[in-house]
N, C-alpha and C. Protein backbone atom coordinates (compact mmCIF):
# COMPACT_ATOMS: atom_id res chain seq x y z
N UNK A 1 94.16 105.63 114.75
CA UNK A 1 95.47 106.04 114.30
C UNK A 1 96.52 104.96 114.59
N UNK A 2 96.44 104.06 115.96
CA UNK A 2 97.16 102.96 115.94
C UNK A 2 97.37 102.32 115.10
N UNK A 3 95.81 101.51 114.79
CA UNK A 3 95.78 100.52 113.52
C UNK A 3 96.49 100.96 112.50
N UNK A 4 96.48 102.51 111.45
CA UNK A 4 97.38 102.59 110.52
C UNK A 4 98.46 102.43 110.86
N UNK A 5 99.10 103.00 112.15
CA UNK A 5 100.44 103.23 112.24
C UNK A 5 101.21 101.15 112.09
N UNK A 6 100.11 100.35 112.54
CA UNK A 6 100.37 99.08 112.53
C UNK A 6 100.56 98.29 111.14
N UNK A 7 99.40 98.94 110.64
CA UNK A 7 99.10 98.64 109.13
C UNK A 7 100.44 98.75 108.23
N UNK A 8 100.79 100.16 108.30
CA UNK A 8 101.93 100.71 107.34
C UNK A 8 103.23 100.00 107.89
N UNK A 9 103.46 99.64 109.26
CA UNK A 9 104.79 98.95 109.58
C UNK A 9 104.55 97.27 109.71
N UNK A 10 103.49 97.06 109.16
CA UNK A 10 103.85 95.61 109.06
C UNK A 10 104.23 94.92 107.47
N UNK A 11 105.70 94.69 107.39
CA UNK A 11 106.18 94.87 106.90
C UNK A 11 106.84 93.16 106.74
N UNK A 12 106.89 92.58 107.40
CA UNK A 12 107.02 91.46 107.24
C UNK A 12 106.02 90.06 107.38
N UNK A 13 104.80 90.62 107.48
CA UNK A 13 103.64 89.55 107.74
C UNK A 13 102.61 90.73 107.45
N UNK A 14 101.42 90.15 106.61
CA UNK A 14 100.60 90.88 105.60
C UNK A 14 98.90 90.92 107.17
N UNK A 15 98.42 92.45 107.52
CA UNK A 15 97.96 92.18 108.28
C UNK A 15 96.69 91.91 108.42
N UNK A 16 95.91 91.32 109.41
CA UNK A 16 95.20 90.24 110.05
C UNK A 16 93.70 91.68 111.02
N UNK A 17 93.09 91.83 109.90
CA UNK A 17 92.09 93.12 110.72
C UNK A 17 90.88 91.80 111.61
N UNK A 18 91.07 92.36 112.87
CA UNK A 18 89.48 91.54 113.94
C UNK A 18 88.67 92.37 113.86
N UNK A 19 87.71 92.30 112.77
CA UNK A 19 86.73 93.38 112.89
C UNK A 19 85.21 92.69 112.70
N UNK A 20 84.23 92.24 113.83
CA UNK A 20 83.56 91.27 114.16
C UNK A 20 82.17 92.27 113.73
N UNK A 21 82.49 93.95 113.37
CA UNK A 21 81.30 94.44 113.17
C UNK A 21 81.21 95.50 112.04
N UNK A 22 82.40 94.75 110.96
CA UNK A 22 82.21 95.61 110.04
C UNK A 22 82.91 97.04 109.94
N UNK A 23 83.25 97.61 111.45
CA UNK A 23 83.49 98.91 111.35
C UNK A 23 84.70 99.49 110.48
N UNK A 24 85.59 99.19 110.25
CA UNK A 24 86.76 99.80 109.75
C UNK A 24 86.88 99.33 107.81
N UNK A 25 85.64 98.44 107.44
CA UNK A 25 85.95 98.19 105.96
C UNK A 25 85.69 99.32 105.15
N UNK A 26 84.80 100.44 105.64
CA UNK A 26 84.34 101.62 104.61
C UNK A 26 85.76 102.32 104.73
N UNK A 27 86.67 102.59 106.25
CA UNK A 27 87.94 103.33 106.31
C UNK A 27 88.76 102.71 105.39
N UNK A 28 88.97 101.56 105.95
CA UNK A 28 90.53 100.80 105.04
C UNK A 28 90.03 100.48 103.27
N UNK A 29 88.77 100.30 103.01
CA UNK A 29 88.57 100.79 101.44
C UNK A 29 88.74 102.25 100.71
N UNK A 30 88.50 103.24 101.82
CA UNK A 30 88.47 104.49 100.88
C UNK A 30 90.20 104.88 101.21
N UNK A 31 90.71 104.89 102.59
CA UNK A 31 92.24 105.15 102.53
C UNK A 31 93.30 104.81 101.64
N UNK A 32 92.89 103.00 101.53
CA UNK A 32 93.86 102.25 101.01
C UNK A 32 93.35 102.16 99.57
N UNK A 33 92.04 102.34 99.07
CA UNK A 33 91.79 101.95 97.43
C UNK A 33 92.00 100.57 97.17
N UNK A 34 91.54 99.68 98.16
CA UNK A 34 91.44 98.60 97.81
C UNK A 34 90.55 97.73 97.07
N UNK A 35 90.79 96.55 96.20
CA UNK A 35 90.09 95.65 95.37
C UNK A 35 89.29 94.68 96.45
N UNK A 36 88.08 94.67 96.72
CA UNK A 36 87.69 93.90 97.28
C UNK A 36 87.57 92.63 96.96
N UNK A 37 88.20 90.89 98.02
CA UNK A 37 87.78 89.70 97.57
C UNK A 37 86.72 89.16 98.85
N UNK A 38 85.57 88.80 98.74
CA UNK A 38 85.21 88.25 99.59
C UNK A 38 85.33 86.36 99.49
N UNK A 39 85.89 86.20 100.52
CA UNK A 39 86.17 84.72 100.35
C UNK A 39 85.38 84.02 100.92
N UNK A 40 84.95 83.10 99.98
CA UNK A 40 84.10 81.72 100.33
C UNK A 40 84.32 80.75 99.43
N UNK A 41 83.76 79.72 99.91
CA UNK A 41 84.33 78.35 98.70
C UNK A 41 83.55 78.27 97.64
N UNK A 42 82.14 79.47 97.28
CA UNK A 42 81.67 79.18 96.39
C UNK A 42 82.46 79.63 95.21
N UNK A 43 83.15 80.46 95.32
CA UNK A 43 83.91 81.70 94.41
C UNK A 43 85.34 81.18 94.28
N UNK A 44 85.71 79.92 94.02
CA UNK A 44 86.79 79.34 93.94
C UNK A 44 87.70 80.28 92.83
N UNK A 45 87.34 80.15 91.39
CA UNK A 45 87.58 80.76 90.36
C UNK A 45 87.74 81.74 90.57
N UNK A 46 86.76 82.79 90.72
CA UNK A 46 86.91 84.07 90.73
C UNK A 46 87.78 84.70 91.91
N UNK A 47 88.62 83.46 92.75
CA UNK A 47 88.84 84.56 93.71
C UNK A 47 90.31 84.42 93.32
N UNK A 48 91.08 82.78 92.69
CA UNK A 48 91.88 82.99 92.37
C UNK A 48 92.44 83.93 90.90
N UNK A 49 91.48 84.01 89.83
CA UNK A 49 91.92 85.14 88.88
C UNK A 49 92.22 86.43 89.21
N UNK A 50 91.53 86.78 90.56
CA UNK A 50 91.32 88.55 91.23
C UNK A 50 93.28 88.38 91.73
N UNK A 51 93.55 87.05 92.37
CA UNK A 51 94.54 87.33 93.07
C UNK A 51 95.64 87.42 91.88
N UNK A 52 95.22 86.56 91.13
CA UNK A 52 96.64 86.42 89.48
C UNK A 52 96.85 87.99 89.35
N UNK A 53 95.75 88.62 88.39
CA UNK A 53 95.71 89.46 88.41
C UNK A 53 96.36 90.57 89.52
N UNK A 54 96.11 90.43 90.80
CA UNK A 54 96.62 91.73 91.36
C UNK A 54 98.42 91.28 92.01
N UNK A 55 98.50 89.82 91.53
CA UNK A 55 100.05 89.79 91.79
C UNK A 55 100.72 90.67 90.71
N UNK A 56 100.60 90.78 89.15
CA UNK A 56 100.92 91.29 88.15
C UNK A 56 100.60 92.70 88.36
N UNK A 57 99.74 93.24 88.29
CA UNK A 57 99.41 94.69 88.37
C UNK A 57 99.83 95.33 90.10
N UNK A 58 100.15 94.97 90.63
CA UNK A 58 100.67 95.23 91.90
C UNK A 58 99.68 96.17 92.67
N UNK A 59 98.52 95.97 92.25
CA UNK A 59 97.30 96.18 93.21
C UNK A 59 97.17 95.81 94.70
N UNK A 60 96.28 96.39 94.94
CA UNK A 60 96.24 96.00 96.88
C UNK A 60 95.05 95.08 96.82
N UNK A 61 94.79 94.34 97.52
CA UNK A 61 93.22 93.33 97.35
C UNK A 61 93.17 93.49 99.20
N UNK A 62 91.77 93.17 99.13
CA UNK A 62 91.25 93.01 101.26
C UNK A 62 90.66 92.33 101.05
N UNK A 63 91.07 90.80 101.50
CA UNK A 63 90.27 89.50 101.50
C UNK A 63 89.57 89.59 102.82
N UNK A 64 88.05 89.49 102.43
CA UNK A 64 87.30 89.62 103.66
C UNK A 64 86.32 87.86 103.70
N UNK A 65 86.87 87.95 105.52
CA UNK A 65 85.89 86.48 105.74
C UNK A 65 86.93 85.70 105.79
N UNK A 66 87.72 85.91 106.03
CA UNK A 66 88.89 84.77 106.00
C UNK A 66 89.56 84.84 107.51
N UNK A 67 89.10 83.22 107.84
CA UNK A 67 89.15 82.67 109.09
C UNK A 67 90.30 81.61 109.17
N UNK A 68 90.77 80.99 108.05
CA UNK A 68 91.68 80.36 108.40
C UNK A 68 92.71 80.25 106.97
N UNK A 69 93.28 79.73 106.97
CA UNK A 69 94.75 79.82 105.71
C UNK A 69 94.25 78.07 104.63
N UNK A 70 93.48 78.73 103.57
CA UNK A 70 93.74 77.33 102.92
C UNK A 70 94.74 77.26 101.46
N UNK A 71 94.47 76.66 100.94
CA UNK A 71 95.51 76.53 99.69
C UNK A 71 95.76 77.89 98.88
N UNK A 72 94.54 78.62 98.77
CA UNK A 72 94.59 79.82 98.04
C UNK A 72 95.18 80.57 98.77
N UNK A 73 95.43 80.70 99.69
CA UNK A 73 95.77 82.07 100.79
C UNK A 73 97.25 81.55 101.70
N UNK A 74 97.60 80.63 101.78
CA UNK A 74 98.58 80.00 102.35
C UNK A 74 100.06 80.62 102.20
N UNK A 75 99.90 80.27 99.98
CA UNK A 75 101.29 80.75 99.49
C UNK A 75 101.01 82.20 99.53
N UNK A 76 99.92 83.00 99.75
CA UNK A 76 100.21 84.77 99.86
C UNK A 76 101.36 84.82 101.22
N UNK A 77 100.44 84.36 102.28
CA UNK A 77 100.94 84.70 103.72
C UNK A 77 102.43 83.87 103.73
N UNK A 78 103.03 83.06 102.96
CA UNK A 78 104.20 82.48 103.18
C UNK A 78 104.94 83.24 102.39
N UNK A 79 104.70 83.87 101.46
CA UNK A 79 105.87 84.51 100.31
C UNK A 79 105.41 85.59 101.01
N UNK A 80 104.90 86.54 101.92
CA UNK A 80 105.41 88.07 102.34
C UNK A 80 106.13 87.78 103.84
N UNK A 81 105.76 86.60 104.41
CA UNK A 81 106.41 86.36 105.25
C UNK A 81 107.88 86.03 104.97
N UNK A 82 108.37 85.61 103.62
CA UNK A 82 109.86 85.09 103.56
C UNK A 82 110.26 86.05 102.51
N UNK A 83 109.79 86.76 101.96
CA UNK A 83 110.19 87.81 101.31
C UNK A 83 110.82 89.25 101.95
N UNK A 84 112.10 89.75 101.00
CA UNK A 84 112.01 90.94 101.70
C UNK A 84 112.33 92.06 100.73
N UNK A 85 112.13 93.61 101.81
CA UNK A 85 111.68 94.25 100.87
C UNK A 85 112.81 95.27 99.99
N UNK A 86 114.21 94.68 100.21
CA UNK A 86 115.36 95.04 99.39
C UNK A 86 115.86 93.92 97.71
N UNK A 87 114.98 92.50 98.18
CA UNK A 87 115.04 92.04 96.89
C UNK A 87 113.71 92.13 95.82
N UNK A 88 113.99 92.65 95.18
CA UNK A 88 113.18 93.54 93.80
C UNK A 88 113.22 92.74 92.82
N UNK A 89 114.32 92.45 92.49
CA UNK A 89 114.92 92.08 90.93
C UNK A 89 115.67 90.30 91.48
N UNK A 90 114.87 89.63 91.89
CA UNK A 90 115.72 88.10 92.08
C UNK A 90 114.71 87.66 92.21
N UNK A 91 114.87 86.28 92.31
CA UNK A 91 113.41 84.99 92.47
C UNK A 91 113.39 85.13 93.61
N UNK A 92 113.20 85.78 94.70
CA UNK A 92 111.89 85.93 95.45
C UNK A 92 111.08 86.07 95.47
N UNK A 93 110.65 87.28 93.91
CA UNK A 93 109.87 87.68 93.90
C UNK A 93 108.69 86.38 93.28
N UNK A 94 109.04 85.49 92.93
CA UNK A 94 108.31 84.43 91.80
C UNK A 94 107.38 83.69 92.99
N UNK A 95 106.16 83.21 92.68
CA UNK A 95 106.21 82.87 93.93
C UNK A 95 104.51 81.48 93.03
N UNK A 96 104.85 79.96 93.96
CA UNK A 96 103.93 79.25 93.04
C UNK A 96 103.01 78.97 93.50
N UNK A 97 101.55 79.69 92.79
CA UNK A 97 100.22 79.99 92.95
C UNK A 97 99.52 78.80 92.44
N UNK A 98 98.84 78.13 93.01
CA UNK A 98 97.82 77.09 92.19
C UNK A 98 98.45 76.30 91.31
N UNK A 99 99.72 75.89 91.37
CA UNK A 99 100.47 74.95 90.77
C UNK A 99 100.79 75.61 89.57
N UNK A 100 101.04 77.20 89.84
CA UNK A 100 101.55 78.36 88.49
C UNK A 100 102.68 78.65 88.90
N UNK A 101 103.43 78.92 88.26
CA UNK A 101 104.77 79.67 88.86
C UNK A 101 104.19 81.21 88.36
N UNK A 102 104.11 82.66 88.88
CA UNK A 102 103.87 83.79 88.99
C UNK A 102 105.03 84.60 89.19
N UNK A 103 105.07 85.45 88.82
CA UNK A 103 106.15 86.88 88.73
C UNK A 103 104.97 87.66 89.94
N UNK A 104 105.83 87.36 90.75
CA UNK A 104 105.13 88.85 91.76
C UNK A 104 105.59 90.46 92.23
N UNK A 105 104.60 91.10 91.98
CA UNK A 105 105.08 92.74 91.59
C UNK A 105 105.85 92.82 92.88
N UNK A 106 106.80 93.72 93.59
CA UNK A 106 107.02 94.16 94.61
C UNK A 106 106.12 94.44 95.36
N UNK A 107 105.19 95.43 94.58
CA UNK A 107 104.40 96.45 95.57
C UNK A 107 102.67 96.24 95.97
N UNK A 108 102.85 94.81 95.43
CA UNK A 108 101.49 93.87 95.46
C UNK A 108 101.30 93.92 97.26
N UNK A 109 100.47 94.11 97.82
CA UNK A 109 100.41 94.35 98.96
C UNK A 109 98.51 93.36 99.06
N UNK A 110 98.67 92.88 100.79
CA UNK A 110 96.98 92.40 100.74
C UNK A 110 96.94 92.40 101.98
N UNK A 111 95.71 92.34 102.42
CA UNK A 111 95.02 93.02 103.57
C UNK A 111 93.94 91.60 104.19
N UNK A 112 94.19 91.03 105.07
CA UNK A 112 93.48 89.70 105.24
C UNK A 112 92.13 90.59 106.61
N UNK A 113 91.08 90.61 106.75
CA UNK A 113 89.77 90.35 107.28
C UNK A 113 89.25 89.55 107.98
N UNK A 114 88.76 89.34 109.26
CA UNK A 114 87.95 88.36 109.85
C UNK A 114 87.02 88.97 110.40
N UNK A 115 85.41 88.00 110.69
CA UNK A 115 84.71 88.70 111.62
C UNK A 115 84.66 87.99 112.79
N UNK A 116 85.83 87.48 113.13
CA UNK A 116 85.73 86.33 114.31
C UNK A 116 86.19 87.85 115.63
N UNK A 117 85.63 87.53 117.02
CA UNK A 117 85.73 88.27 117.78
C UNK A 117 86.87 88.45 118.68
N UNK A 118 87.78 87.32 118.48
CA UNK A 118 89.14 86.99 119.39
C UNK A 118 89.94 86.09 118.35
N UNK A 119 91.30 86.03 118.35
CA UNK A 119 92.49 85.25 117.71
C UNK A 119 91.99 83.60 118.27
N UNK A 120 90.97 83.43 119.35
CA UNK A 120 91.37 81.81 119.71
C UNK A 120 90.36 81.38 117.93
N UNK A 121 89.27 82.17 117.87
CA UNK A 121 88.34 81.68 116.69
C UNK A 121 89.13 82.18 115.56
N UNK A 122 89.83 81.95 115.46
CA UNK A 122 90.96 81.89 114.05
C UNK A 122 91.95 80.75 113.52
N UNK A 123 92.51 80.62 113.09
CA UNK A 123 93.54 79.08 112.62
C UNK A 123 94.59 79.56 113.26
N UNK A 124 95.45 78.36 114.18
CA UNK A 124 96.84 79.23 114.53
C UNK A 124 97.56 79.17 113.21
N UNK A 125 97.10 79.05 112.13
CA UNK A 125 98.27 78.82 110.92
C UNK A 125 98.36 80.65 110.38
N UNK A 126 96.81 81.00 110.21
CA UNK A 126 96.29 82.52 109.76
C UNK A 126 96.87 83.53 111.01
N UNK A 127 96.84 82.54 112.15
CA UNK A 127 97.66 84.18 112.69
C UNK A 127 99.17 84.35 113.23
N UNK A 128 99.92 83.07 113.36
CA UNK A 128 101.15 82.79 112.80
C UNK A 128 101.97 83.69 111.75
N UNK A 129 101.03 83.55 110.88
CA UNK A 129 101.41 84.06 109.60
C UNK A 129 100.94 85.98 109.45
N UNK A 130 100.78 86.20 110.27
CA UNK A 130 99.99 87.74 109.72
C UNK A 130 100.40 88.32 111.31
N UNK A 131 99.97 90.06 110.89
CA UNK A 131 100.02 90.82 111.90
C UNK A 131 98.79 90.72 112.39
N UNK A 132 98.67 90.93 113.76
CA UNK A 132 96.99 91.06 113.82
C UNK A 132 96.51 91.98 114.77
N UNK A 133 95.44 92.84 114.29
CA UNK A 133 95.14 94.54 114.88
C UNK A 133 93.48 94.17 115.18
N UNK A 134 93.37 94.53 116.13
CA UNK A 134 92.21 94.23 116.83
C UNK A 134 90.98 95.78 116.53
N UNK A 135 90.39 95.55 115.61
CA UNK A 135 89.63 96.90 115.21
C UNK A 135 88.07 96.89 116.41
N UNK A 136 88.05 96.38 117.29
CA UNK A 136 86.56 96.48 117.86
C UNK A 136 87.64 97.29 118.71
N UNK A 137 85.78 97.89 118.86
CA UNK A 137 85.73 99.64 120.47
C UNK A 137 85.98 98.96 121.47
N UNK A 138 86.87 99.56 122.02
CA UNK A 138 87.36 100.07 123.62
C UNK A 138 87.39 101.20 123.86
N UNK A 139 87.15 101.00 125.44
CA UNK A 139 86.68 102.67 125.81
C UNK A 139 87.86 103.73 125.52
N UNK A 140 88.77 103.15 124.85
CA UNK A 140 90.11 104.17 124.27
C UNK A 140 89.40 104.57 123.42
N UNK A 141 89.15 103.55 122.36
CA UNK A 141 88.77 104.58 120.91
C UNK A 141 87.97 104.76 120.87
N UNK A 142 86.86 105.21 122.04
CA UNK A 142 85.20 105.46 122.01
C UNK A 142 85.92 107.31 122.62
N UNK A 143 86.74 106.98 123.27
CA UNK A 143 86.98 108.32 123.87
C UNK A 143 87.74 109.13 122.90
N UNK A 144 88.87 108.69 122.31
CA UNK A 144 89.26 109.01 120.65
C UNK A 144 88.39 109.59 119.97
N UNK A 145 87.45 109.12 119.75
CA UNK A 145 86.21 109.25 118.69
C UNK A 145 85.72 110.64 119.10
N UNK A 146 85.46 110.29 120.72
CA UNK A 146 84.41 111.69 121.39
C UNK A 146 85.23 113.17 121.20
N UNK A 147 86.26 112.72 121.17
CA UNK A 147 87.46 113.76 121.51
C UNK A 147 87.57 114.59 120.06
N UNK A 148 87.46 113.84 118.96
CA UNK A 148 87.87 114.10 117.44
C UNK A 148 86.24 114.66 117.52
N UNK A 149 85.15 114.48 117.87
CA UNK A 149 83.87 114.80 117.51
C UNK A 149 83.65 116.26 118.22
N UNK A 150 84.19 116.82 118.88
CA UNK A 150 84.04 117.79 120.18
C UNK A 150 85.29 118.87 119.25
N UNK A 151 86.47 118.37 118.85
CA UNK A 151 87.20 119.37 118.71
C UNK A 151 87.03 119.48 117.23
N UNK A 152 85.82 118.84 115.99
CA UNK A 152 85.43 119.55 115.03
C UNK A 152 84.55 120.35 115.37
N UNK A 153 83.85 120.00 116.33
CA UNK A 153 82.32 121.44 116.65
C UNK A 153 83.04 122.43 117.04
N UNK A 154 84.32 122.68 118.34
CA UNK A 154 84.81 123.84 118.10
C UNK A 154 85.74 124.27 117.40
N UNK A 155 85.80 123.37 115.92
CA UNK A 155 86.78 124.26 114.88
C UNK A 155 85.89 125.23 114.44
N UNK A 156 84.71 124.62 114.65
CA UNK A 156 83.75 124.97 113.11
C UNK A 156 82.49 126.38 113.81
């Protein structure tokens, strides 16, 4: 419940999930309805058309595997970082992609992924730039978990 509450108020830097085991991509895909990008350098093309595309249609995308900030991902995390969310209708919203100039929707929102286990195995540029929510178990949310598992058996 943290993580959303982090998720939904980060509001000025697009956020930064540490999730080294996978656990939270089936949650934050079915909650959020997100477009999945998995990033690697083989998928150059295809990863920048997914992003054209969801600047215009103001889709959500969850770039997963992304360890550090390169050319493709740079100008996302710099235009939500200098953007804000009372200018709508002015060139803020424009923002230049791959040597494109782009119209970016307001409500274009993206979700950055790592499976690195700590912020030191990350770029200080990628976490500079982003919020960052630490999704691996601690005995908080193991006890969370037990607690939510115990008080459906005695709803039910």
């Amino acid at each position: 419940m943290k993580n959303h509450t982090i998720i939904i108020k980060s509001i000025e830097y697009p956020p930064l999930l540490i999730d080294p085991f996978g656990q939270y991509d089936q949650w934050i895909e079915k909650y959020y309805n997100l477009e999945n990008i998995h990033f690697d350098d083989q998928s150059k093309h295809n990863v920048v058309m997914s992003i054209e595309q969801s600047f215009l249609s103001a889709s959500k995308i969850y770039i997963k595997n992304c360890n550090k900030l390169n050319s493709l991902l740079y100008p996302l995390a710099q235009w939500k970082a200098t953007s804000q969310e009372s200018n709508f209708n002015d060139d803020s919203n424009l923002i230049i992609y791959c040597g494109r100039r782009l119209y970016c929707n307001p409500s274009f929102r993206f979700y950055f992924h790592t499976t690195c286990d700590s912020l030191d195995k990350v770029s200080s540029s990628l976490s500079l730039l982003t919020t960052s929510i630490n999704c691996q178990y601690s005995v908080e949310t193991l006890l969370d978990d037990l607690r939510q598992q115990i008080l459906k058996i005695q709803a039910s």
